[in-house]
C-alpha atoms as a PDB file:
ATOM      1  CA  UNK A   1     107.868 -58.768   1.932  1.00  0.00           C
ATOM      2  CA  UNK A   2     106.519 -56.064  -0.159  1.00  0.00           C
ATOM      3  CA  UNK A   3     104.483 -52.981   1.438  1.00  0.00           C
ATOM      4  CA  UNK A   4     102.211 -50.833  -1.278  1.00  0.00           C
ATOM      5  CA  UNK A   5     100.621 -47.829  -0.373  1.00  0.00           C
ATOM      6  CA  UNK A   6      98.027 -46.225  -2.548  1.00  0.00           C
ATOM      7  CA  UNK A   7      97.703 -41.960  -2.871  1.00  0.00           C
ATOM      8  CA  UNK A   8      95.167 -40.838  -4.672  1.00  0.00           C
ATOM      9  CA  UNK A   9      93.559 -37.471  -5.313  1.00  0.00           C
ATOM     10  CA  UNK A  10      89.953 -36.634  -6.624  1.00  0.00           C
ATOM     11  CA  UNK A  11      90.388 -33.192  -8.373  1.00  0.00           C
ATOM     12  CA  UNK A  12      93.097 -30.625  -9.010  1.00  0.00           C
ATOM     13  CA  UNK A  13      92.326 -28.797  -5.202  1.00  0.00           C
ATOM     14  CA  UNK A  14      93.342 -32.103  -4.046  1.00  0.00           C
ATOM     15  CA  UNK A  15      96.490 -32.210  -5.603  1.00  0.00           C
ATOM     16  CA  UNK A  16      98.733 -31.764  -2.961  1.00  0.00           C
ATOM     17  CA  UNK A  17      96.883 -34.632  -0.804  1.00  0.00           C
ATOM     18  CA  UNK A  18      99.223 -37.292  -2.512  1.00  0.00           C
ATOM     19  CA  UNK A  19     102.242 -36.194  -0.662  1.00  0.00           C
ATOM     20  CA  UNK A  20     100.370 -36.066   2.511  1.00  0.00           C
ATOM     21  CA  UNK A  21      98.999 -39.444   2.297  1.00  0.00           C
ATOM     22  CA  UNK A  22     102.505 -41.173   1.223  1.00  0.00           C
ATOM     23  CA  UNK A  23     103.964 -39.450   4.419  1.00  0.00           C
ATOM     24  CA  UNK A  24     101.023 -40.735   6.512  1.00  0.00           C
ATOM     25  CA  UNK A  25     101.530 -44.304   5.065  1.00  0.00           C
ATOM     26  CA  UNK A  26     105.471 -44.498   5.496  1.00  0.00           C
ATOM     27  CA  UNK A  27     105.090 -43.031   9.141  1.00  0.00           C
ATOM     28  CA  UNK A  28     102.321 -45.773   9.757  1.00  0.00           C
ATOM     29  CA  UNK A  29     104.906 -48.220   8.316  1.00  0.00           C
ATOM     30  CA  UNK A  30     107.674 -47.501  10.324  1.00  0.00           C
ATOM     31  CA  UNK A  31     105.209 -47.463  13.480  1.00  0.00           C
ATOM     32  CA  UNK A  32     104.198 -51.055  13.406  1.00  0.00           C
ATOM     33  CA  UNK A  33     107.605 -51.867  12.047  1.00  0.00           C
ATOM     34  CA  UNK A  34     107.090 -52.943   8.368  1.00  0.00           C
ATOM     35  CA  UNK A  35     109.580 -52.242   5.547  1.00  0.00           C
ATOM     36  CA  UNK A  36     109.409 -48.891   3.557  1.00  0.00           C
ATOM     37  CA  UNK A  37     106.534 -49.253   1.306  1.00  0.00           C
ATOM     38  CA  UNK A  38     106.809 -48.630  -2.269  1.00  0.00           C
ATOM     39  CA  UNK A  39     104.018 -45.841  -3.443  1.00  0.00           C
ATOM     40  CA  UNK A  40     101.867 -45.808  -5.830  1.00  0.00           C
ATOM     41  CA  UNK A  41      99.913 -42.634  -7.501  1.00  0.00           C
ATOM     42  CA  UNK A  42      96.547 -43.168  -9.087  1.00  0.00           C
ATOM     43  CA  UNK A  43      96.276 -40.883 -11.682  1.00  0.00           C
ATOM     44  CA  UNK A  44      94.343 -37.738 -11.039  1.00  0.00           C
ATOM     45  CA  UNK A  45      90.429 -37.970 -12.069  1.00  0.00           C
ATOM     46  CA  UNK A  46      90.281 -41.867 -12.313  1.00  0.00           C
ATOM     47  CA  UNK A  47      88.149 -41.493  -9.218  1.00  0.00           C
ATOM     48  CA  UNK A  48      85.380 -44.859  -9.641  1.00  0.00           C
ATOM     49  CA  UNK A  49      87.399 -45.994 -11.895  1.00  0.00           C
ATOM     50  CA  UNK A  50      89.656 -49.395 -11.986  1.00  0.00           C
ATOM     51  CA  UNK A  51      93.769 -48.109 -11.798  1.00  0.00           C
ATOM     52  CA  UNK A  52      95.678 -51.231 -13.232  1.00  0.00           C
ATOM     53  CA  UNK A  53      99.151 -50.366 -11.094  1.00  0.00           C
ATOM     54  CA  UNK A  54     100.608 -53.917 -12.203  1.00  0.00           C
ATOM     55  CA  UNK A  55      99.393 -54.306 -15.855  1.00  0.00           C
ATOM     56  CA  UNK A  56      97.677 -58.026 -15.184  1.00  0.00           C
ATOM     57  CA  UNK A  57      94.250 -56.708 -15.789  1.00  0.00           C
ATOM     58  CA  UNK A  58      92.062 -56.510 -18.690  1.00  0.00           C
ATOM     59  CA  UNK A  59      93.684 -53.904 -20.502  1.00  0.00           C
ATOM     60  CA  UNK A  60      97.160 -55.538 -20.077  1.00  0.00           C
ATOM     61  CA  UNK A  61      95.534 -58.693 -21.760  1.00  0.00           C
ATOM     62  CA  UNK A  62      94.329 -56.730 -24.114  1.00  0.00           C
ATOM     63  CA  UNK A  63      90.434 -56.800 -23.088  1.00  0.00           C
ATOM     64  CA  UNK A  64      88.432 -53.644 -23.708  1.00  0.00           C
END
């Protein structure tokens, strides 16, 4: 089984709140006893915005 855990922060003052949040999410992990999850980063300002982490979205199909 595979565990994914999503950091994401809004603006540059947020910057640091990645870090924070992959800590939080690999301590909740480890609490209920799941594997290590792998983390991923959306990219800074792509707040409201769709992050393709797996490229099997539009883009990756080559839509829009």
């Amino acid at each position: 089984m595979t565990i994914y855990g999503i950091t994401r922060a809004s603006t540059r003052k947020q910057q640091a709140s990645p870090e924070v949040q992959a800590e939080m999410i690999r301590k909740h992990c480890a609490a209920v006893q799941l594997p290590d999850p792998v983390i991923l980063d959306e990219p800074l300002g792509t707040s409201g915005r769709t992050t393709d982490f797996f490229g099997t979205g539009p883009k990756a199909a080559g839509c829009c």
